[in-house]
PDB file of N, CA and C in Angstrom:
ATOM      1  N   UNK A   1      26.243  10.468 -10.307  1.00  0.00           N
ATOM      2  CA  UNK A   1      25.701  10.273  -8.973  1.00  0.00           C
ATOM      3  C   UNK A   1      24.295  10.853  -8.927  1.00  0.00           C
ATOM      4  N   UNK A   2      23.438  10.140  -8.522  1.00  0.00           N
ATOM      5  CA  UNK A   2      21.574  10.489  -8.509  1.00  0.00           C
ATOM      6  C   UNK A   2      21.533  10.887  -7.137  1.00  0.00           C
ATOM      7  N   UNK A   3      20.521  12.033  -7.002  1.00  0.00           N
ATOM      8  CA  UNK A   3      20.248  12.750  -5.667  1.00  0.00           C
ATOM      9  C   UNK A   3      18.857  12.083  -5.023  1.00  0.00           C
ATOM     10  N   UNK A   4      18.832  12.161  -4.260  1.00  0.00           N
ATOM     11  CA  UNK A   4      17.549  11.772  -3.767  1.00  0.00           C
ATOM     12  C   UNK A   4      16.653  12.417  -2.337  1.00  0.00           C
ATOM     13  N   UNK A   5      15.534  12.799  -3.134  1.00  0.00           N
ATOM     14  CA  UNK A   5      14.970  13.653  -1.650  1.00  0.00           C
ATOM     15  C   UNK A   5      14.407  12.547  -0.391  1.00  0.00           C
ATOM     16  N   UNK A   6      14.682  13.949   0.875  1.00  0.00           N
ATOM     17  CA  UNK A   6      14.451  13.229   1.803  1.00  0.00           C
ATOM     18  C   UNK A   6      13.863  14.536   2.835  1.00  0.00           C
ATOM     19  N   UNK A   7      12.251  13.354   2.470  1.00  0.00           N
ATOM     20  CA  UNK A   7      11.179  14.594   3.560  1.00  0.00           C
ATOM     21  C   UNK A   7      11.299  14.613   4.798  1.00  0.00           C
ATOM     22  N   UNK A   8      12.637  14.399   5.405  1.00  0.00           N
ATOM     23  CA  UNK A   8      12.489  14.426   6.817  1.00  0.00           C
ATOM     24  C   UNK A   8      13.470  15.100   7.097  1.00  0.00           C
ATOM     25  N   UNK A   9      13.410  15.465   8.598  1.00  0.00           N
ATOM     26  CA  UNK A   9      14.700  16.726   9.310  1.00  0.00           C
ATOM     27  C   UNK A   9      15.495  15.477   9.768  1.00  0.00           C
ATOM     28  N   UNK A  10      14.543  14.171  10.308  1.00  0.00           N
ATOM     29  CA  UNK A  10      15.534  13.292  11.138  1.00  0.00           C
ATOM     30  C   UNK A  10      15.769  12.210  10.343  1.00  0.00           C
ATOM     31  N   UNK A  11      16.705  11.803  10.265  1.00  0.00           N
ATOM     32  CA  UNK A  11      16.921  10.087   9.537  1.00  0.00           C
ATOM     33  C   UNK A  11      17.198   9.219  10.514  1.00  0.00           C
ATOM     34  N   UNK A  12      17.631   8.033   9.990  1.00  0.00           N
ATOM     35  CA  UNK A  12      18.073   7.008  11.175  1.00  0.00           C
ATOM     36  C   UNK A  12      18.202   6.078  10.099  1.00  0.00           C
ATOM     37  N   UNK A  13      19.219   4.904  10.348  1.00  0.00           N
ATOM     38  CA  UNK A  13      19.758   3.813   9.471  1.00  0.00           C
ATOM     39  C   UNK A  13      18.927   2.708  10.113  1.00  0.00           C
ATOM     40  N   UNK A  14      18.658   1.860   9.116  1.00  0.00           N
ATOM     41  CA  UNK A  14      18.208   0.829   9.637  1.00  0.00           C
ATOM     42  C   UNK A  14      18.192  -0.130  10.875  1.00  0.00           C
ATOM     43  N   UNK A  15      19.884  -0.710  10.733  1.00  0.00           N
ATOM     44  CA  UNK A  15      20.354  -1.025  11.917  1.00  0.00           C
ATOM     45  C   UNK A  15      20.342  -0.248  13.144  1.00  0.00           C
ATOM     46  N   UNK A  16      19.940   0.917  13.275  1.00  0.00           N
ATOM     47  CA  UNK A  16      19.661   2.017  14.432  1.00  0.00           C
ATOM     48  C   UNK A  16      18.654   1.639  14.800  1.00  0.00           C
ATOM     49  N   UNK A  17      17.462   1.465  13.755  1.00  0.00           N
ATOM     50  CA  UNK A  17      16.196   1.705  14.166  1.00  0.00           C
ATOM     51  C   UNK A  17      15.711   0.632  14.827  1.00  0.00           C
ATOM     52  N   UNK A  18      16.623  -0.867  14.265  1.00  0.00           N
ATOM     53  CA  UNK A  18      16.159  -2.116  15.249  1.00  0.00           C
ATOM     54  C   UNK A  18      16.424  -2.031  16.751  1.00  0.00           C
ATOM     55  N   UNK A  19      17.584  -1.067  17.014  1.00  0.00           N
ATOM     56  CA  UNK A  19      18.075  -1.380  18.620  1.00  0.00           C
ATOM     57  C   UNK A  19      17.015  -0.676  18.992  1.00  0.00           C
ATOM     58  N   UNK A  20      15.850   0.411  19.194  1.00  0.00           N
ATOM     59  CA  UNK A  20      14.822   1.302  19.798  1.00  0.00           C
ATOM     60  C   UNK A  20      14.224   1.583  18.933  1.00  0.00           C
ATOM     61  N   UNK A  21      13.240   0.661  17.781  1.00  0.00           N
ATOM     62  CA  UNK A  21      12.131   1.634  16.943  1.00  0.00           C
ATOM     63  C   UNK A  21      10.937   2.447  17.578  1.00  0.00           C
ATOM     64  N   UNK A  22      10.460   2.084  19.128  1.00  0.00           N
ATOM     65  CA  UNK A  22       9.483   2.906  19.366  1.00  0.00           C
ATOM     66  C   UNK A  22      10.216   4.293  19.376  1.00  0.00           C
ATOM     67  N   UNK A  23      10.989   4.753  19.664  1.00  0.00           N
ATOM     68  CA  UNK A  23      11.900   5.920  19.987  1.00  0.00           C
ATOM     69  C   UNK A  23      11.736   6.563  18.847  1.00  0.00           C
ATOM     70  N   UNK A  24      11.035   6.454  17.548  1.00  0.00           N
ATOM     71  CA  UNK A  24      11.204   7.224  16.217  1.00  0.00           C
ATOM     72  C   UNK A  24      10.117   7.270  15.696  1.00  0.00           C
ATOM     73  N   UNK A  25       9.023   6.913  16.796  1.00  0.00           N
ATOM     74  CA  UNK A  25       7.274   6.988  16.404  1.00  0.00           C
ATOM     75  C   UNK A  25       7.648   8.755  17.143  1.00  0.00           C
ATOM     76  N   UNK A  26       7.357   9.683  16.742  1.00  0.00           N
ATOM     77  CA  UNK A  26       6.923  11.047  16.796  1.00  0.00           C
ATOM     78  C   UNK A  26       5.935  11.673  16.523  1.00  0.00           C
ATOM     79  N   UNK A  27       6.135  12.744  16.422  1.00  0.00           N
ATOM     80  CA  UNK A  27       4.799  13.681  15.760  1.00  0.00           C
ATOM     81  C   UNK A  27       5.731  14.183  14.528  1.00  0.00           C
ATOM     82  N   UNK A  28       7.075  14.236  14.158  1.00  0.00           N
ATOM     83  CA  UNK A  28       7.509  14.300  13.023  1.00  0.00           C
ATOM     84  C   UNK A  28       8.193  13.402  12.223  1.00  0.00           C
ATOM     85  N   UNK A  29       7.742  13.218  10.697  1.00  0.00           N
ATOM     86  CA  UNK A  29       8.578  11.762  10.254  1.00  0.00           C
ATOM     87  C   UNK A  29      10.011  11.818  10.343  1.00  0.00           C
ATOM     88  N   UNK A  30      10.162  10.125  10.506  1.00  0.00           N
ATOM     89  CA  UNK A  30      11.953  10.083  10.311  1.00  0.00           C
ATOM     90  C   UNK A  30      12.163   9.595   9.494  1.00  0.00           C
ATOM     91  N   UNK A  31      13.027   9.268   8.815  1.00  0.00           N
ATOM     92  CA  UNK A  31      13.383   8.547   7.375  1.00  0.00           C
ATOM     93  C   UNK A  31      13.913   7.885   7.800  1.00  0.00           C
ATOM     94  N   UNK A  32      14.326   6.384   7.033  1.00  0.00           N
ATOM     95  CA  UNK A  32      14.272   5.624   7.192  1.00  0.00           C
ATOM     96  C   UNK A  32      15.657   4.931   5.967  1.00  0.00           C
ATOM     97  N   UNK A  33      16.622   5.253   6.623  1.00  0.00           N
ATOM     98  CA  UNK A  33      18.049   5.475   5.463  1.00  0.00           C
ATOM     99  C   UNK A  33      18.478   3.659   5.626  1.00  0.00           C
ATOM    100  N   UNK A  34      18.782   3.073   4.260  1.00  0.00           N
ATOM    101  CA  UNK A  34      19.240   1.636   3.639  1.00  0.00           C
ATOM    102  C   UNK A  34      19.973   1.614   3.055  1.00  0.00           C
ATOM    103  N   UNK A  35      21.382   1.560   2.788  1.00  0.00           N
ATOM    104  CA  UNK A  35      23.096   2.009   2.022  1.00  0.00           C
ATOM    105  C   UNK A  35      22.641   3.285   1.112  1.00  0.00           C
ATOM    106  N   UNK A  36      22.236   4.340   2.056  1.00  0.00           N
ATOM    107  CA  UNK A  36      22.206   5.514   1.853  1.00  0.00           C
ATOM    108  C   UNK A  36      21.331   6.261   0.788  1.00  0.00           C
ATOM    109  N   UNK A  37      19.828   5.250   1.208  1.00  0.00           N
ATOM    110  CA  UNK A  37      18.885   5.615   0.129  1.00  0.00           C
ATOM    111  C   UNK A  37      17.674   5.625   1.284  1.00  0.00           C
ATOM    112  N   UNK A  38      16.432   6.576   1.092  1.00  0.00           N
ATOM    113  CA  UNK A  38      15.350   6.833   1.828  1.00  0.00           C
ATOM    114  C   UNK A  38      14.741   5.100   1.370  1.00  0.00           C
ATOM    115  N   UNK A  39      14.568   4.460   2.425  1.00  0.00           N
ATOM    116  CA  UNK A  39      13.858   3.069   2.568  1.00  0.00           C
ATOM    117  C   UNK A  39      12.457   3.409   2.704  1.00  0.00           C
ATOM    118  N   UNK A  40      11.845   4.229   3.520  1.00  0.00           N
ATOM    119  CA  UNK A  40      10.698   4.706   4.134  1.00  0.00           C
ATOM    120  C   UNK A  40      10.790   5.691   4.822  1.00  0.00           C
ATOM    121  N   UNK A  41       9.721   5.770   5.229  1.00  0.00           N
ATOM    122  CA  UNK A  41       9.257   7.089   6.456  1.00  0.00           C
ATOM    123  C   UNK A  41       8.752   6.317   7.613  1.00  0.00           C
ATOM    124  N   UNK A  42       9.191   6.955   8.855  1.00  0.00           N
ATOM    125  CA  UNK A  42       8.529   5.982  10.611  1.00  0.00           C
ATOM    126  C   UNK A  42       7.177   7.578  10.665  1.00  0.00           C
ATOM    127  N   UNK A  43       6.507   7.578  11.206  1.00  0.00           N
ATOM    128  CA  UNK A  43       5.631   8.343  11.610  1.00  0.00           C
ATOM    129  C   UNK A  43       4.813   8.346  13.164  1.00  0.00           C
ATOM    130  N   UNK A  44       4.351   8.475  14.118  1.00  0.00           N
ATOM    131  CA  UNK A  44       3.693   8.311  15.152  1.00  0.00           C
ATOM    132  C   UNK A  44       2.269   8.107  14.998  1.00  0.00           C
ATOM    133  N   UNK A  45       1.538   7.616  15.589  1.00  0.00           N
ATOM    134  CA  UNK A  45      -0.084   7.690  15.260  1.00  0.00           C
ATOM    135  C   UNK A  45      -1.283   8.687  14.861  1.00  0.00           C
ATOM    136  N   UNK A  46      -0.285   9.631  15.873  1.00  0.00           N
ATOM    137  CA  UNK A  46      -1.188  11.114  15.790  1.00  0.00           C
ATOM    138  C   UNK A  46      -0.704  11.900  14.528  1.00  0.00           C
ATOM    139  N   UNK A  47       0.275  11.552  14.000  1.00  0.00           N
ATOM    140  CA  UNK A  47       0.490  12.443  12.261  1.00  0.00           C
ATOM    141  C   UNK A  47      -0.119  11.334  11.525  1.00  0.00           C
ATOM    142  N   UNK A  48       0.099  10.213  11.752  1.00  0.00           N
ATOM    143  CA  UNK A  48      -0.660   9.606  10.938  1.00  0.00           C
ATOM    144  C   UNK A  48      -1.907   9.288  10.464  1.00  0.00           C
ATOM    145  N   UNK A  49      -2.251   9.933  11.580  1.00  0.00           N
ATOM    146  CA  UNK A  49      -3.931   9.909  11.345  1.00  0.00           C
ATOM    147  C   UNK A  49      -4.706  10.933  10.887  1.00  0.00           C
ATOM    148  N   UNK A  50      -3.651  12.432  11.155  1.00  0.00           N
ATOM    149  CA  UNK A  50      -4.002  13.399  10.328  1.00  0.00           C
ATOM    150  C   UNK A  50      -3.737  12.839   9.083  1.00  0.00           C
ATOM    151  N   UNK A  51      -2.783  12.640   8.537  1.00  0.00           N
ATOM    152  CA  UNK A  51      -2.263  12.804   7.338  1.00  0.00           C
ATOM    153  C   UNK A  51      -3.256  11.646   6.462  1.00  0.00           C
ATOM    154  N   UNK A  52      -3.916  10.571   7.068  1.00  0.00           N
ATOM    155  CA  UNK A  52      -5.218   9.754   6.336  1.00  0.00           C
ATOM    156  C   UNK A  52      -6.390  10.907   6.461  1.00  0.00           C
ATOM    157  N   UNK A  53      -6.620  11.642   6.945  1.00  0.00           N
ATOM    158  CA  UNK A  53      -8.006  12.824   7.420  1.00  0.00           C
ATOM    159  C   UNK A  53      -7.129  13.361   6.192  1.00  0.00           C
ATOM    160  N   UNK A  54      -6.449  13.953   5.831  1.00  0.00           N
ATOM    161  CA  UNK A  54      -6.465  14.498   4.591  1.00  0.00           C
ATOM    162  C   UNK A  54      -6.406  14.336   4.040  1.00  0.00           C
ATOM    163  N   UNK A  55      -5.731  13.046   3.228  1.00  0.00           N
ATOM    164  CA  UNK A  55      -5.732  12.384   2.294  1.00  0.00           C
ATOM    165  C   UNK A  55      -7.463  11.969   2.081  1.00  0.00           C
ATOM    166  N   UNK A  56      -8.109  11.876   3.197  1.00  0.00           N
ATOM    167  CA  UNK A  56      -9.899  11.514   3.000  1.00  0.00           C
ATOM    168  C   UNK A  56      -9.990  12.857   2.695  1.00  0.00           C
ATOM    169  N   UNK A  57     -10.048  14.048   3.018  1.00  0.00           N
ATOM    170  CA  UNK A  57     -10.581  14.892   2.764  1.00  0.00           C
ATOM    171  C   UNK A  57     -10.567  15.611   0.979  1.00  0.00           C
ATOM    172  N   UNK A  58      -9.260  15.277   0.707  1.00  0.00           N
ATOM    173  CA  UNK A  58      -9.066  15.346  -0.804  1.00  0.00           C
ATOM    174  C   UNK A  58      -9.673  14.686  -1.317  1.00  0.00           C
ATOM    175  N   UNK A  59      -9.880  13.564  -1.123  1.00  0.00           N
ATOM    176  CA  UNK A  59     -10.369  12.653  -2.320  1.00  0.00           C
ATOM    177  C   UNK A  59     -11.921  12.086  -2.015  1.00  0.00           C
ATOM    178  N   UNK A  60     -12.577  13.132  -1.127  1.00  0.00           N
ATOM    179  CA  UNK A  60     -13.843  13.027  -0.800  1.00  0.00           C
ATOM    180  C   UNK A  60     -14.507  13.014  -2.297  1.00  0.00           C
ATOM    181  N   UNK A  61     -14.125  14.311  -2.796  1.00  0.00           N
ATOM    182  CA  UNK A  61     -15.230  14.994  -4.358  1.00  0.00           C
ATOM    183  C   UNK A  61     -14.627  14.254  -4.863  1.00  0.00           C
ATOM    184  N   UNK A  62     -14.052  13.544  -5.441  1.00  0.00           N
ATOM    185  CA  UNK A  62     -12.552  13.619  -6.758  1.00  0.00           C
ATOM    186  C   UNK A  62     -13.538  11.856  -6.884  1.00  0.00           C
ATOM    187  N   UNK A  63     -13.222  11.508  -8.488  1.00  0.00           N
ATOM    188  CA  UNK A  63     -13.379  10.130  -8.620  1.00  0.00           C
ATOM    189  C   UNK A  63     -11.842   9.572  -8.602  1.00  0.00           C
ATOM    190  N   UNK A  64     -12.083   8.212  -8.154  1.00  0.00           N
ATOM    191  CA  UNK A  64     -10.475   7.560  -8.337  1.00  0.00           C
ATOM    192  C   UNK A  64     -10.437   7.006  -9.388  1.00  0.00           C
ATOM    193  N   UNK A  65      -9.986   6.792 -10.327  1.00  0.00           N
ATOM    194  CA  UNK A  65      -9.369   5.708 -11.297  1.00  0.00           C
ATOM    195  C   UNK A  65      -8.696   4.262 -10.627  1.00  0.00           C
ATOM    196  N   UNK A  66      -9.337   2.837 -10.993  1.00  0.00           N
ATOM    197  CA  UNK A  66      -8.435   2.162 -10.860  1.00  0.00           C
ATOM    198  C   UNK A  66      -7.448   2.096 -11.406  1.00  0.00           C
ATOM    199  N   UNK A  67      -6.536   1.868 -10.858  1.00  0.00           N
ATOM    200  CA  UNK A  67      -4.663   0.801 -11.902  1.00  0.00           C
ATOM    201  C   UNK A  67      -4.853  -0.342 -11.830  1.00  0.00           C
ATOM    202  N   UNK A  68      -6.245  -1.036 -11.828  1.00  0.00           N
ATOM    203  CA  UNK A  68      -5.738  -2.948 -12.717  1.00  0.00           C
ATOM    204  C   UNK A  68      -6.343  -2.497 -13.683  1.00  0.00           C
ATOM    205  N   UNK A  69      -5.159  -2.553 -14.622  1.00  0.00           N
ATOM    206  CA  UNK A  69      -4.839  -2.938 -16.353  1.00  0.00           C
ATOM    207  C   UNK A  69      -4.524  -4.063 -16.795  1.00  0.00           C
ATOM    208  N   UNK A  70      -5.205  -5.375 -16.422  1.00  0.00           N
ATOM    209  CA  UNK A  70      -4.240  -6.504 -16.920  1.00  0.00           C
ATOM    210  C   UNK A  70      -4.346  -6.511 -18.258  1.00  0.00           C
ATOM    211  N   UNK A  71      -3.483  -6.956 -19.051  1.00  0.00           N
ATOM    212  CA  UNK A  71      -3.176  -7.466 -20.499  1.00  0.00           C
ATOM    213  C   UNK A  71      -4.477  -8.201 -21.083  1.00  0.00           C
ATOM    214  N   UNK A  72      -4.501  -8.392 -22.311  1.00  0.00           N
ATOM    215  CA  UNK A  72      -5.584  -9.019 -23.050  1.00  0.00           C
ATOM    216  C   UNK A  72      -5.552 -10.762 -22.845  1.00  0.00           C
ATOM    217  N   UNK A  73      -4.325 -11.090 -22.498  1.00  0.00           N
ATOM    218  CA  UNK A  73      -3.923 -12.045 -22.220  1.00  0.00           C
ATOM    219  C   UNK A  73      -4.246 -12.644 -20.977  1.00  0.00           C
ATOM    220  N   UNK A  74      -3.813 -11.558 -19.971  1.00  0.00           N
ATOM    221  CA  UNK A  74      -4.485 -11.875 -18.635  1.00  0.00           C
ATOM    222  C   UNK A  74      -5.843 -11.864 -18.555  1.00  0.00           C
ATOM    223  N   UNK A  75      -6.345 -11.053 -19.359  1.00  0.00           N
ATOM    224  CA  UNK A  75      -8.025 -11.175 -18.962  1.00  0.00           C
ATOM    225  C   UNK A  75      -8.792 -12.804 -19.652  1.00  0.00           C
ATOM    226  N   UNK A  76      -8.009 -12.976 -20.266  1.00  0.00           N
ATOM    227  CA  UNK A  76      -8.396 -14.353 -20.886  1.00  0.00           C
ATOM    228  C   UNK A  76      -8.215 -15.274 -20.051  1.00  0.00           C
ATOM    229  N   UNK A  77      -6.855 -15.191 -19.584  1.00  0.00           N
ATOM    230  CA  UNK A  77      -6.845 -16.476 -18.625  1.00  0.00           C
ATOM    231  C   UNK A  77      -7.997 -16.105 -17.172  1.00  0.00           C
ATOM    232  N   UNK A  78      -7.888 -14.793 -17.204  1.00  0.00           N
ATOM    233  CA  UNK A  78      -8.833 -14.964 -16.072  1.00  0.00           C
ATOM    234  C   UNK A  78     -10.079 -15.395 -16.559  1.00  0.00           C
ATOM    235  N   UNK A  79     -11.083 -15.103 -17.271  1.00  0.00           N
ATOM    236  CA  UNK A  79     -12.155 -15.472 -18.077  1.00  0.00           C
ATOM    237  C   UNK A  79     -12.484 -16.902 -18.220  1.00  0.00           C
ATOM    238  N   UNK A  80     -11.523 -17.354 -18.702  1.00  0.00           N
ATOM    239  CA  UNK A  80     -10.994 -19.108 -18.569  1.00  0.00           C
ATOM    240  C   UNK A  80     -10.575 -19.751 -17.076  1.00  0.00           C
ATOM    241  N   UNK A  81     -10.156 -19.548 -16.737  1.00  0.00           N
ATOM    242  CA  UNK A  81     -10.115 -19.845 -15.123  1.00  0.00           C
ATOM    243  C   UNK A  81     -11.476 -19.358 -14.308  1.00  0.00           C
ATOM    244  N   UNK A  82     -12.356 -19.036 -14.462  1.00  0.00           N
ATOM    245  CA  UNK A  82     -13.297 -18.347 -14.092  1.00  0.00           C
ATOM    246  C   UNK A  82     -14.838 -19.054 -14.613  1.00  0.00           C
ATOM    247  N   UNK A  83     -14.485 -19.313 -16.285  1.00  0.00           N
ATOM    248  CA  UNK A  83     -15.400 -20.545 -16.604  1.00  0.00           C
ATOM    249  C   UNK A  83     -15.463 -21.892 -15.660  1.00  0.00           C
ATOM    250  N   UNK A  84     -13.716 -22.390 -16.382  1.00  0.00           N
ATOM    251  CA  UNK A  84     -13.778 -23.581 -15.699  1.00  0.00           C
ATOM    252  C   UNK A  84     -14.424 -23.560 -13.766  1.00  0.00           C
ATOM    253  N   UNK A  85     -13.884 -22.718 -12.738  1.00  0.00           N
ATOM    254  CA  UNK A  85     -14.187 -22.454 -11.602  1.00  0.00           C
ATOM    255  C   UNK A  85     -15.894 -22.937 -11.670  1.00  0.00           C
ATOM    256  N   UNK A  86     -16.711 -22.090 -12.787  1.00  0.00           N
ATOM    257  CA  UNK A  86     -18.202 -22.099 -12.610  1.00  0.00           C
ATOM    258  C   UNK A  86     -18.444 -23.576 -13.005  1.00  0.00           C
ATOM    259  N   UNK A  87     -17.886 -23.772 -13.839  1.00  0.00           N
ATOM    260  CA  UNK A  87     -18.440 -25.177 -14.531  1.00  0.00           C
ATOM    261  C   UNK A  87     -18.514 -26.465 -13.772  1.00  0.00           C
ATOM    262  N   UNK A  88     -17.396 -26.449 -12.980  1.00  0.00           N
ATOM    263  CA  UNK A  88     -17.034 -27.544 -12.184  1.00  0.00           C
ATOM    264  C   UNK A  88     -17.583 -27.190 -10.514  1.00  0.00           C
ATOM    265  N   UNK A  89     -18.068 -25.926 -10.729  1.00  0.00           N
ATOM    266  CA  UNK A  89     -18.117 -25.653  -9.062  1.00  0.00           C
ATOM    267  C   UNK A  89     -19.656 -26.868  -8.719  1.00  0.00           C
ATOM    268  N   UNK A  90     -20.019 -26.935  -7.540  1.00  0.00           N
ATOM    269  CA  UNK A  90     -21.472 -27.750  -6.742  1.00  0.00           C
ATOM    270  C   UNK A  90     -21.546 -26.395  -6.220  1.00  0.00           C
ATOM    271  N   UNK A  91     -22.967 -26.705  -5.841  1.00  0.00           N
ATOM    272  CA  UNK A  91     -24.163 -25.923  -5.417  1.00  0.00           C
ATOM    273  C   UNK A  91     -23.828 -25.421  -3.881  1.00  0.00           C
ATOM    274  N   UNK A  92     -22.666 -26.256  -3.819  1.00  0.00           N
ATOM    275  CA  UNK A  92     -22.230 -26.082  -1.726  1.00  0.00           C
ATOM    276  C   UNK A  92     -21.255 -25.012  -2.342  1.00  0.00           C
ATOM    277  N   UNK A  93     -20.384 -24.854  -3.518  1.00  0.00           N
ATOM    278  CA  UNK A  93     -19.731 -23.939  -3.426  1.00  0.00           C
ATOM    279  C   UNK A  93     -20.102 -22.521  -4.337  1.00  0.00           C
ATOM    280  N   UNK A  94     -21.335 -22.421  -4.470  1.00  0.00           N
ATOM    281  CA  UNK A  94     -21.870 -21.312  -5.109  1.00  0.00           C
ATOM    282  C   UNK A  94     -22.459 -20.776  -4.094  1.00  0.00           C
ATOM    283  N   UNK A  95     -22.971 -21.363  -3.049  1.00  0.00           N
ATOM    284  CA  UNK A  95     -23.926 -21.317  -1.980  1.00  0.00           C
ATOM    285  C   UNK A  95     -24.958 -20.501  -2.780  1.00  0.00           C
ATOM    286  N   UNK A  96     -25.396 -19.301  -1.962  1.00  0.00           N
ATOM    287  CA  UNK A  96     -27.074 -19.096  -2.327  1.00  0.00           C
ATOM    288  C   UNK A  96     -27.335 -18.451  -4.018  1.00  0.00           C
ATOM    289  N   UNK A  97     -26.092 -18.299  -4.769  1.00  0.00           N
ATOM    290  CA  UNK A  97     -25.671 -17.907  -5.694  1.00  0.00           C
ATOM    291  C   UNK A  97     -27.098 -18.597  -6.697  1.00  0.00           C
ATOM    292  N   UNK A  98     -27.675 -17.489  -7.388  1.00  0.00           N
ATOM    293  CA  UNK A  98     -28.820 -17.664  -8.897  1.00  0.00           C
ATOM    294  C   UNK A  98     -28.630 -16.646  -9.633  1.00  0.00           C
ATOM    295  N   UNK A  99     -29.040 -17.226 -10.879  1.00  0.00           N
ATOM    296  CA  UNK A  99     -28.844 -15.995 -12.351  1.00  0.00           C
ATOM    297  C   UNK A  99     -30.277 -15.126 -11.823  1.00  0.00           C
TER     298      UNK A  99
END
């Protein structure tokens, strides 16, 4: 049997949350329980907007790394799909587009 955390004091089941979801916008999260697994978190506007102010505030200094890694494969087809696109495109669909 696997445990699973759950950052909230309040939960609520899904089917709960359809009969009154405004009722679970707060200032503290609720979880958001699906055959007895955390689905999500509900939050209110005003934590949520802290909680983006800090998330900005961390990652003010910090560089991000992207995560698109496509495959060597994918970059080909994109490359190739991307030729053909130029090759065949008109001048209406490049619009003001020059080397």
């Amino acid at each position: 049997m696997s445990t699973h955390k759950i950052l909230a004091e309040e939960m609520v089941s899904v089917s709960e949350l359809r009969k009154n979801p405004s009722q679970y916008f707060t200032n503290n999260p609720v979880a958001v329980m699906s055959h007895n697994q955390t689905a999500g978190y509900m939050v209110g506007a005003e934590l949520f907007e802290k909680m983006m102010l800090i998330i900005e505030q961390s990652q003010r200094d910090k560089t991000i790394i992207g995560q698109f890694r496509p495959s060597a494969a994918r970059l080909k087809q994109i490359s190739e799909e991307s030729t053909r696109f130029l090759q065949q495109a008109s001048d209406e669909d490049l619009g003001h587009f020059s080397e």
